[in-house]
Protein backbone atom coordinates (compact mmCIF):
# COMPACT_ATOMS: atom_id res chain seq x y z
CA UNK A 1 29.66 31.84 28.61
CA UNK A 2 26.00 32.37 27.33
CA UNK A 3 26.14 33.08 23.36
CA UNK A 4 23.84 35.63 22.13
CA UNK A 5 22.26 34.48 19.55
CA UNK A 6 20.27 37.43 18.74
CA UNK A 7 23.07 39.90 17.70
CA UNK A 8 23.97 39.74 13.97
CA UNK A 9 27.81 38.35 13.68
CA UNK A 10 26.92 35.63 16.38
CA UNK A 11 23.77 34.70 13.97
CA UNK A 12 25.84 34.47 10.99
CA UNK A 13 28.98 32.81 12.37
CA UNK A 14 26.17 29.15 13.78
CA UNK A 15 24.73 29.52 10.96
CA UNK A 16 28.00 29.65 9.13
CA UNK A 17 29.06 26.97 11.08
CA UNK A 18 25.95 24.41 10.43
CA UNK A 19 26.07 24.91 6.60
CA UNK A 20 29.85 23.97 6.53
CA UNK A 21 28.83 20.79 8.44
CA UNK A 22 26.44 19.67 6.40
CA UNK A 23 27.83 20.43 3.48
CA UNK A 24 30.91 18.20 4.77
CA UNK A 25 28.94 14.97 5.62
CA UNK A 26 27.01 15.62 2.39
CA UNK A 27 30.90 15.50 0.60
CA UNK A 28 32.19 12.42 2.43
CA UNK A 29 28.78 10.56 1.99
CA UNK A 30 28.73 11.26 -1.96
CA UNK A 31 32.82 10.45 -2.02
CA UNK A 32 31.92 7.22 -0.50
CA UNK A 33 28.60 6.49 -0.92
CA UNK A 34 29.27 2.68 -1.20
CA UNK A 35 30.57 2.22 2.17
CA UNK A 36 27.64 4.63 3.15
CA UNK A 37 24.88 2.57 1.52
CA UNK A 38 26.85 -0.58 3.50
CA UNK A 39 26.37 0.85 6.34
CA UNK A 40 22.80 1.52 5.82
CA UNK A 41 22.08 -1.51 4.90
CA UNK A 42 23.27 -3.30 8.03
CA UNK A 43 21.69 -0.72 10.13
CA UNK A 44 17.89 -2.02 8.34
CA UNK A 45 19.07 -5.61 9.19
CA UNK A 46 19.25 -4.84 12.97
CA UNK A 47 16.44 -2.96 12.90
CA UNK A 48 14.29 -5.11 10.61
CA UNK A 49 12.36 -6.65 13.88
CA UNK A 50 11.71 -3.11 14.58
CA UNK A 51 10.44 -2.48 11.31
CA UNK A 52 8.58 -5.78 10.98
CA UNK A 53 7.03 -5.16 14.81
CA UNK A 54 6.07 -1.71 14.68
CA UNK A 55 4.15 -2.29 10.79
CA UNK A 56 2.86 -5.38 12.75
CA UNK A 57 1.76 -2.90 15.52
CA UNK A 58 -0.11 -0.08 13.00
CA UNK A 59 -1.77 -2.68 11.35
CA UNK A 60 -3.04 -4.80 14.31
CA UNK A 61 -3.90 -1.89 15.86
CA UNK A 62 -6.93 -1.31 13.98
CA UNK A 63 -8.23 -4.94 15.37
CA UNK A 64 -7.64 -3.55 18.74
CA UNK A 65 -9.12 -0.67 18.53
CA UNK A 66 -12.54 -2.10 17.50
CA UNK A 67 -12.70 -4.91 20.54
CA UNK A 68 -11.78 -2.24 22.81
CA UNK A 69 -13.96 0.61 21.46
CA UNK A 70 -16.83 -1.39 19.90
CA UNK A 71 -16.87 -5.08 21.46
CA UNK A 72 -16.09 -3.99 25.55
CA UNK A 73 -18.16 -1.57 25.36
CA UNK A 74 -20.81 -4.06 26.11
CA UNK A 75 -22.17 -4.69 29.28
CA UNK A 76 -19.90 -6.85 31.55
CA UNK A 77 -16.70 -5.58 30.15
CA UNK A 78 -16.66 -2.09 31.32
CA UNK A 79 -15.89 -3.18 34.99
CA UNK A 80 -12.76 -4.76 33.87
CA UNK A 81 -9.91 -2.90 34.77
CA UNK A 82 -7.74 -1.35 31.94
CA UNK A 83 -4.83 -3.52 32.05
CA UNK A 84 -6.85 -6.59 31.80
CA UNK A 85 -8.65 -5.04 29.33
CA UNK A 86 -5.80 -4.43 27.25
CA UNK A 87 -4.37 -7.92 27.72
CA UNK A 88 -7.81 -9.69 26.71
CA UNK A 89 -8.07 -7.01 23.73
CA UNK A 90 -4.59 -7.74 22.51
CA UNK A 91 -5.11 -11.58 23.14
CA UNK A 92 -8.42 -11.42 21.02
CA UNK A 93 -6.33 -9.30 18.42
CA UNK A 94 -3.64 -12.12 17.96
CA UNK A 95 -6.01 -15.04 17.82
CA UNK A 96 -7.84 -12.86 14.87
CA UNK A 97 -5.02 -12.34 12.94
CA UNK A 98 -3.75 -15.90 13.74
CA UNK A 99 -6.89 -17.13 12.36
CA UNK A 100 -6.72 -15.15 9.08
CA UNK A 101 -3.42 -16.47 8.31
CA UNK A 102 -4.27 -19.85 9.10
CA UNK A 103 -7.43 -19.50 6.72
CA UNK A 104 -5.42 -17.67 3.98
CA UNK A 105 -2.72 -20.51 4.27
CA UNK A 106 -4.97 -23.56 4.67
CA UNK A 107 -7.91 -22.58 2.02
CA UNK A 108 -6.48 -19.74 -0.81
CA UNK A 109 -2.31 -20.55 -0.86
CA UNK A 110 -2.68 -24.36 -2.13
CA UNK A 111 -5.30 -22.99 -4.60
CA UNK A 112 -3.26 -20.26 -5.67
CA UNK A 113 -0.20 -22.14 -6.12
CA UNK A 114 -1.85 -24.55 -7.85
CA UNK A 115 -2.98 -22.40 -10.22
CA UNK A 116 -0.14 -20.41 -10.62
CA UNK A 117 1.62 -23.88 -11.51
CA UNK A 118 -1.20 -24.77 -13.91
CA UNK A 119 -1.32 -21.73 -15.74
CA UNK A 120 2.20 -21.83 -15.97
CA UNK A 121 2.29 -25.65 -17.64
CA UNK A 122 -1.15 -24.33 -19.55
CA UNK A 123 -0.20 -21.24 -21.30
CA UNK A 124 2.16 -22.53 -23.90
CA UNK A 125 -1.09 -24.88 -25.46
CA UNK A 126 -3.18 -21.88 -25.03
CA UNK A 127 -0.56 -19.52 -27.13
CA UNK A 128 -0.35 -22.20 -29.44
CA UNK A 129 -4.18 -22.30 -29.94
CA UNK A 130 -4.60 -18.35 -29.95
CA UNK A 131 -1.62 -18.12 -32.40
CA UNK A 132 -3.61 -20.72 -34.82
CA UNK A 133 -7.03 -18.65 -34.66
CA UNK A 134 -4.93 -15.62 -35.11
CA UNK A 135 -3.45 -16.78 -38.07
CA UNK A 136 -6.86 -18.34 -39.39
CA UNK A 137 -8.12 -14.69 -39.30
CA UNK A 138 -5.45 -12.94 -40.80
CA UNK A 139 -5.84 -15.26 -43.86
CA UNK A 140 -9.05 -14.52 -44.25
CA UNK A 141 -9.14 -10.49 -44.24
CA UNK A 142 -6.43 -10.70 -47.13
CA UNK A 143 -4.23 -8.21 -45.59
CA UNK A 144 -0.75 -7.37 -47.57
CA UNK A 145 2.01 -9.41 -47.06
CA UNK A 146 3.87 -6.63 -45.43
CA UNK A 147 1.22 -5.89 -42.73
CA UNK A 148 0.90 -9.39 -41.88
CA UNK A 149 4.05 -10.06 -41.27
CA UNK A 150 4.18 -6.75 -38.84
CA UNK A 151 0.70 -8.17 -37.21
CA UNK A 152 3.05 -11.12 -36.81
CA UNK A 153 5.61 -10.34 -35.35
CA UNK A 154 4.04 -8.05 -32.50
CA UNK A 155 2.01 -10.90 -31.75
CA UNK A 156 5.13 -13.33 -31.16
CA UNK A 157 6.85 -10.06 -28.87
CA UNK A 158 3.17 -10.35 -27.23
CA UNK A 159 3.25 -14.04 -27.01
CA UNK A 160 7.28 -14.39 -25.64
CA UNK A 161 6.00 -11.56 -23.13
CA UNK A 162 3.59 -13.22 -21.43
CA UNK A 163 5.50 -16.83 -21.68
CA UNK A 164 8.56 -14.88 -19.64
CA UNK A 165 6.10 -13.05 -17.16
CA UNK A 166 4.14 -16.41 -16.49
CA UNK A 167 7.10 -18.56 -16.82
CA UNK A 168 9.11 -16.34 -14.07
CA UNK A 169 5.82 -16.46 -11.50
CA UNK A 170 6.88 -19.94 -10.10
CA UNK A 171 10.89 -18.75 -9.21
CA UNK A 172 8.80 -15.83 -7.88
CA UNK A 173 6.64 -17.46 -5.18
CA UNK A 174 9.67 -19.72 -4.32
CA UNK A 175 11.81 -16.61 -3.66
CA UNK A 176 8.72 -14.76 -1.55
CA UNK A 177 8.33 -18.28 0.67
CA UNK A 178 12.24 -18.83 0.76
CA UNK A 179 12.74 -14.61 2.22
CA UNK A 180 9.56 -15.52 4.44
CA UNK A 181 11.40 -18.33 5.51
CA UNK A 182 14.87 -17.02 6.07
CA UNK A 183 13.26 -14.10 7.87
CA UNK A 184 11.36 -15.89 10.12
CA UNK A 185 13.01 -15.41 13.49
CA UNK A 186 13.07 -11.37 12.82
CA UNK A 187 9.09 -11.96 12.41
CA UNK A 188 8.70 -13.68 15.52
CA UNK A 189 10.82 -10.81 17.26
CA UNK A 190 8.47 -8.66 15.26
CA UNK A 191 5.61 -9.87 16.71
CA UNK A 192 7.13 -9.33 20.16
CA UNK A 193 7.82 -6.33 19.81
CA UNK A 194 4.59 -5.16 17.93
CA UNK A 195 3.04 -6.37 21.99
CA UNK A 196 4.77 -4.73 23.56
CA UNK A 197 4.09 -1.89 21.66
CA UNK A 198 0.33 -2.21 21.27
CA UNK A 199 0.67 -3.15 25.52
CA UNK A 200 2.12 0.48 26.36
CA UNK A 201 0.90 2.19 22.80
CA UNK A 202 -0.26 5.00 25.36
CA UNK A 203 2.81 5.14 27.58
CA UNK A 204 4.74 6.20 23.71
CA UNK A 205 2.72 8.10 22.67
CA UNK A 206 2.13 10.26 26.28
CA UNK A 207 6.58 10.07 25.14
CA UNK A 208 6.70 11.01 22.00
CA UNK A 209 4.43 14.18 22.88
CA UNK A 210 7.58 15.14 26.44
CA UNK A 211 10.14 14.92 23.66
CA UNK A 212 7.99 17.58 21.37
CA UNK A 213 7.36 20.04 24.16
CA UNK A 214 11.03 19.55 25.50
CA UNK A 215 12.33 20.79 21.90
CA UNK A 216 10.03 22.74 20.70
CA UNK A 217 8.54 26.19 21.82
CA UNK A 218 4.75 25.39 23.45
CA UNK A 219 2.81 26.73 19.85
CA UNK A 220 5.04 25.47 17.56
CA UNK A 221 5.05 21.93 20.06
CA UNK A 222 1.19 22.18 19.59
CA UNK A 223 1.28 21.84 15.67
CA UNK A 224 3.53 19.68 15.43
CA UNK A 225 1.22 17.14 17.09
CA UNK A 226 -1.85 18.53 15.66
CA UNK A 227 0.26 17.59 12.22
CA UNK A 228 1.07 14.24 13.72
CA UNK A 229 -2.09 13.37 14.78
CA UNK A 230 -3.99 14.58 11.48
CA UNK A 231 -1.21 12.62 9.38
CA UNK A 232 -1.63 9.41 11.80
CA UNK A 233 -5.82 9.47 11.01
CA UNK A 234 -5.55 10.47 7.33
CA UNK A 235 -2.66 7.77 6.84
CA UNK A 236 -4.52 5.36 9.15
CA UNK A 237 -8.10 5.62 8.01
CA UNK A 238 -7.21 5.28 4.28
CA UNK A 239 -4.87 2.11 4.32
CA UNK A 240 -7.06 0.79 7.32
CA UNK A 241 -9.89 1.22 4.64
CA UNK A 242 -8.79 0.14 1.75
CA UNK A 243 -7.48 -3.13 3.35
CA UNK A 244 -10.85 -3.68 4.50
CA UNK A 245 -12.73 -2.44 1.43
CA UNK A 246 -10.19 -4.68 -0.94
CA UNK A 247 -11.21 -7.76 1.37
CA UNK A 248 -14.46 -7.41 0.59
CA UNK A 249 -14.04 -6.90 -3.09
CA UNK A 250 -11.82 -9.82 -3.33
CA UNK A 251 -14.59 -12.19 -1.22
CA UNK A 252 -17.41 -10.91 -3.94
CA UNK A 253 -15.46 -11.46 -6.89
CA UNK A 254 -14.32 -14.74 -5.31
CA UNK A 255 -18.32 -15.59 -5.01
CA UNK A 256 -19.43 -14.34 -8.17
CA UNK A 257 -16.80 -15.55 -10.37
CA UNK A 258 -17.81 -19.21 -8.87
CA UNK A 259 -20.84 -18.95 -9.82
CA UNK A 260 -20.48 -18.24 -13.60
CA UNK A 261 -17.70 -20.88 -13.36
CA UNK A 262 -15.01 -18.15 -14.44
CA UNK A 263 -11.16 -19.94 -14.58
CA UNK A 264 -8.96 -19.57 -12.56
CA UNK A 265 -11.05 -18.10 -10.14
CA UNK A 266 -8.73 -18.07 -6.74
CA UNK A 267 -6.01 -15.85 -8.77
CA UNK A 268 -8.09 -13.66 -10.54
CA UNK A 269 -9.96 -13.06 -7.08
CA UNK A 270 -6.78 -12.46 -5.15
CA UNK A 271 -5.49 -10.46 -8.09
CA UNK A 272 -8.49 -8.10 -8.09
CA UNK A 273 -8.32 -8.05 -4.20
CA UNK A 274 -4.46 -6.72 -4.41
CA UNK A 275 -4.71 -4.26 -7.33
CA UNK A 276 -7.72 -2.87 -5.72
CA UNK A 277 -5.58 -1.14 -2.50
CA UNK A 278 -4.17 0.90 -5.10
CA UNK A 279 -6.96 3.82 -5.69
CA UNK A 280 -7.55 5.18 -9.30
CA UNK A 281 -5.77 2.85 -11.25
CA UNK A 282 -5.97 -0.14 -8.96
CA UNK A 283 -8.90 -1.56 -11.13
CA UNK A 284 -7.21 -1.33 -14.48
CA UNK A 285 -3.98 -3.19 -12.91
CA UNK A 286 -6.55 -6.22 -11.95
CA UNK A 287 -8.46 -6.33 -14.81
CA UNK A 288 -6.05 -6.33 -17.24
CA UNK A 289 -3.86 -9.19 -16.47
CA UNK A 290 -7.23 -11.21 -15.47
CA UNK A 291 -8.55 -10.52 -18.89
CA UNK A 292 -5.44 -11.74 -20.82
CA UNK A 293 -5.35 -15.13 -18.39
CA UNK A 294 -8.65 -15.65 -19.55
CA UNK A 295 -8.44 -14.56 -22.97
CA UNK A 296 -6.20 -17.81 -23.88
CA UNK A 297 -8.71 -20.18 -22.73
CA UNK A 298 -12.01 -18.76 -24.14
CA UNK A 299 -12.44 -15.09 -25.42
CA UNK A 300 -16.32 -15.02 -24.75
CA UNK A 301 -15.19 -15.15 -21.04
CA UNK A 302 -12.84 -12.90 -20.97
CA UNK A 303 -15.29 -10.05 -21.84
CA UNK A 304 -17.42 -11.38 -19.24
CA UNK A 305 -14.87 -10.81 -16.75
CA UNK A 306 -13.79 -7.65 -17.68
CA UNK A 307 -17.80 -7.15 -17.98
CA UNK A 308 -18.13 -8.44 -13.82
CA UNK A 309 -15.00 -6.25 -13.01
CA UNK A 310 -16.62 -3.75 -14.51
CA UNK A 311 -19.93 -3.72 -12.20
CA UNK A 312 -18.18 -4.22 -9.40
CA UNK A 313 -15.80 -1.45 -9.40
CA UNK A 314 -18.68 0.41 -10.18
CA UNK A 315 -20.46 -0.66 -6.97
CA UNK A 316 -17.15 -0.77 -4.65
CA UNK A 317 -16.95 3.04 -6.28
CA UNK A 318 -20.53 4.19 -5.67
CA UNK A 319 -21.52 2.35 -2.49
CA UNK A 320 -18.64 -0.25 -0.60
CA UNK A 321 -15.69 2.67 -1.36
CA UNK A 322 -17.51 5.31 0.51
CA UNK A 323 -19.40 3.99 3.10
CA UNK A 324 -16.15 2.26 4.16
CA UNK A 325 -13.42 5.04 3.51
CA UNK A 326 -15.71 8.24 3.42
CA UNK A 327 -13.51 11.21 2.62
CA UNK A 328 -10.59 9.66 4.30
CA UNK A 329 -8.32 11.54 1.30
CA UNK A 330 -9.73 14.84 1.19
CA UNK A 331 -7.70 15.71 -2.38
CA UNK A 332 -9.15 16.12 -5.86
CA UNK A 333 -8.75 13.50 -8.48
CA UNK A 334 -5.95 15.51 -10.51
CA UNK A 335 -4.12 15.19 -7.31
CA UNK A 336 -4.72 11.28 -6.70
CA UNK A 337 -3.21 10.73 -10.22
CA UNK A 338 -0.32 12.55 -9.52
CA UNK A 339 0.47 11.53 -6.25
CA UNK A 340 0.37 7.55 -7.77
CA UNK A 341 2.36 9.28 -11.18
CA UNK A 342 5.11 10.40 -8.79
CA UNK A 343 5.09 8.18 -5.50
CA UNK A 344 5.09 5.19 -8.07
CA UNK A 345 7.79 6.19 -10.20
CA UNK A 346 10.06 6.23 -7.09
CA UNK A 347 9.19 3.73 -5.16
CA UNK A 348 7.20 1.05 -7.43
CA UNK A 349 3.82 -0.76 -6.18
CA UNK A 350 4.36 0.11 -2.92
CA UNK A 351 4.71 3.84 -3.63
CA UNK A 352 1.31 3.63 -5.47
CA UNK A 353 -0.40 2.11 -2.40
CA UNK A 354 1.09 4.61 0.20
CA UNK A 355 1.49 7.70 -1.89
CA UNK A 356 -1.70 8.87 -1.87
CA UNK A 357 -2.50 9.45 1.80
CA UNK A 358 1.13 10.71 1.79
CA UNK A 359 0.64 13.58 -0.61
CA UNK A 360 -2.50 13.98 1.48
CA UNK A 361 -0.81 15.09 4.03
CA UNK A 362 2.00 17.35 1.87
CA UNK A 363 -0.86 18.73 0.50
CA UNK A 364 -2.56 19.57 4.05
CA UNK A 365 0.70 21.26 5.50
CA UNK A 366 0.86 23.53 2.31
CA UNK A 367 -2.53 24.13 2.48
CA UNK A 368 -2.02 25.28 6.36
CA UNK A 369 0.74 27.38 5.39
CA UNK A 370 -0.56 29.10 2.89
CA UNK A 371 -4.11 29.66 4.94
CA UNK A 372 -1.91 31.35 7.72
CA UNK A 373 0.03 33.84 5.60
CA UNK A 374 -3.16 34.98 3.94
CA UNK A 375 -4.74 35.47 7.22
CA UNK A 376 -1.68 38.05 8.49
CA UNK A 377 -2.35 39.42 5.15
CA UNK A 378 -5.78 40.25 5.59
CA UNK A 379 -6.80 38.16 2.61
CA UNK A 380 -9.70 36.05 2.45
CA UNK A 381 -8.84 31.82 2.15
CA UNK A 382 -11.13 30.38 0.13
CA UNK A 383 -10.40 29.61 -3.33
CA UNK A 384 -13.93 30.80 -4.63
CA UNK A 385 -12.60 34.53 -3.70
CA UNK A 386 -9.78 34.15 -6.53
CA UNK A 387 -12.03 32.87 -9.36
């Protein structure tokens, strides 16, 4: 029998019905949310290659993209058929990012280790220097003896701070190589599976939009992967960006602290490089912990390198940033800062990195909504009409 789902009591009775469900499995899941979060957790382990593959996939796909839609479009590869194509592209794309490894591993890891390990033997000599000159001032300005004792003591909290933070780096990289190590058959299945996604990346999508239409009425099927597809270039352009536009700000720091013979010039670079993905306060988070690794062997330098940060953030933000990224965000600054507020309270470093093009893309949908009710309202959209 064909239920009616337009008369009133029928309405009321599934939607009745769906509220008392969920509000069930919500119960049961709260009552036992440790056998729950079990269960959760060994669903991510089997699907960690997934995970791993299709990240692998979004990423790399960027790399394929330009040898298909830049490098073939030379003479000579246009007659190759498109499954050839594909295979060559995706070969080319491998060997690329095999290459970058390699070079990362080969020329920056030893370096960085090494002077993670150095500045980890170094910094109690340099605290023990600092601590001297500190005291050496303090002395002199004739301060009362209940002010330098305060100045003091924050200094030791300062000092055991950064002994514990730098002390804790080495256990640190050994735990990141040891999980790389332990999960390195779900990264080769990764890798699989990130070809044979990038193979038939068409074939899914071509899927993924069958599945939409099946479920969904034909307009509402339409948005949805308008939505999709905005989300997939806003996400996509900005990460794809910044990856790019940090590279390049870590490869120019890398050059210009050699030159001025900066210390510690491999972890400050790749410091600078990492903090830099994270827009708005990204250059702050580098130069900060750069300037106090300097600070403790000479002072003078460590103004110079917050002096060299300084210019080029200011270049990255006036000339590399936008040629590179554009207006891949399309939000206003009061917006950036909350998104990273927000997305990095919840979810850390990596909430700061992602959040942005996330809220991006909140902020689109409401923005959509919003647009469409004016418009059955008659009412104007701009913003400059309700000033």
């Amino acid at each position: 029998m064909k239920i009616n789902f337009n008369t009133k009591y029928t309405t009321i009775a599934v939607y009745s019905f769906i509220v008392i469900c969920l509000c069930s499995a919500f119960y049961i899941i709260a009552s036992r949310i440790d056998v729950f979060a079990r269960t959760i957790d060994g669903a991510m382990v089997i699907l960690q290659p997934f995970i791993i593959g299709f990240s692998m996939a979004y990423i790399l796909n960027f790399i394929l993209k330009f040898y298909e839609e830049r490098l073939f479009k030379l003479n000579g590869f246009e007659n190759i058929k498109k499954k050839p194509r594909r295979y060559l592209g995706l070969l080319l794309t491998y060997l690329t990012a095999f290459l970058l490894l390699y070079l990362f591993m080969h020329f920056v890891l030893p370096q960085l280790i090494e002077s993670v390990v150095g500045l980890a033997n170094d910094i109690p000599e340099y605290v023990n220097r600092a601590t001297e000159t500190l005291d050496k001032y303090l002395l002199r300005l004739n301060i009362k003896e209940e002010y330098f004792n305060l100045a003091v003591d924050k200094w030791n909290d300062f000092v055991n701070y950064i002994i514990n933070t730098f002390t804790q780096l080495i256990p640190l990289l050994g735990n990141l190589l040891k999980t790389i190590v332990s999960s390195i058959w779900n990264i080769i299945l990764g890798i699989i599976v990130s070809g044979y996604l990038l193979t038939d990346k068409e074939k899914f999508f071509a899927l993924g939009r069958k599945v939409t239409h099946a479920l969904f009425q034909k307009e509402h099927a339409s948005k949805i992967l308008e939505l999709s597809d905005r989300s997939n270039k806003t996400f996509g352009k900005f990460l794809g960006g910044k990856i790019l536009d940090s590279l390049i700000i870590g490869v120019l720091t890398f050059f210009v602290l050699t030159l001025v013979r900066m210390p510690y010039t491999i972890l400050i670079s790749v410091i600078i490089a990492i903090t830099n993905i994270i827009p708005f306060f990204g250059p702050c988070f580098g130069a900060i912990p750069s300037a106090i690794i300097v600070l403790f062997v000479s002072p003078i330098k460590a103004l110079w390198l917050l002096l060299i940060i300084l210019i080029i953030q200011q270049i990255d933000g006036n000339f590399i940033g936008p040629k590179i990224l554009g207006d891949s965000i399309g939000i206003s600054p009061f917006w950036i800062l909350f998104s990273l507020l927000v997305f990095g309270k919840f979810l850390g470093i990596v909430g700061m990195i992602i959040g942005v093009p996330i809220f991006a893309i909140i902020y689109s949908i409401i923005k959509d909504i919003i647009e469409y009710k004016l418009e059955k309202k008659g009412l104007p959209t701009e913003t400059s009409e309700y000033m």
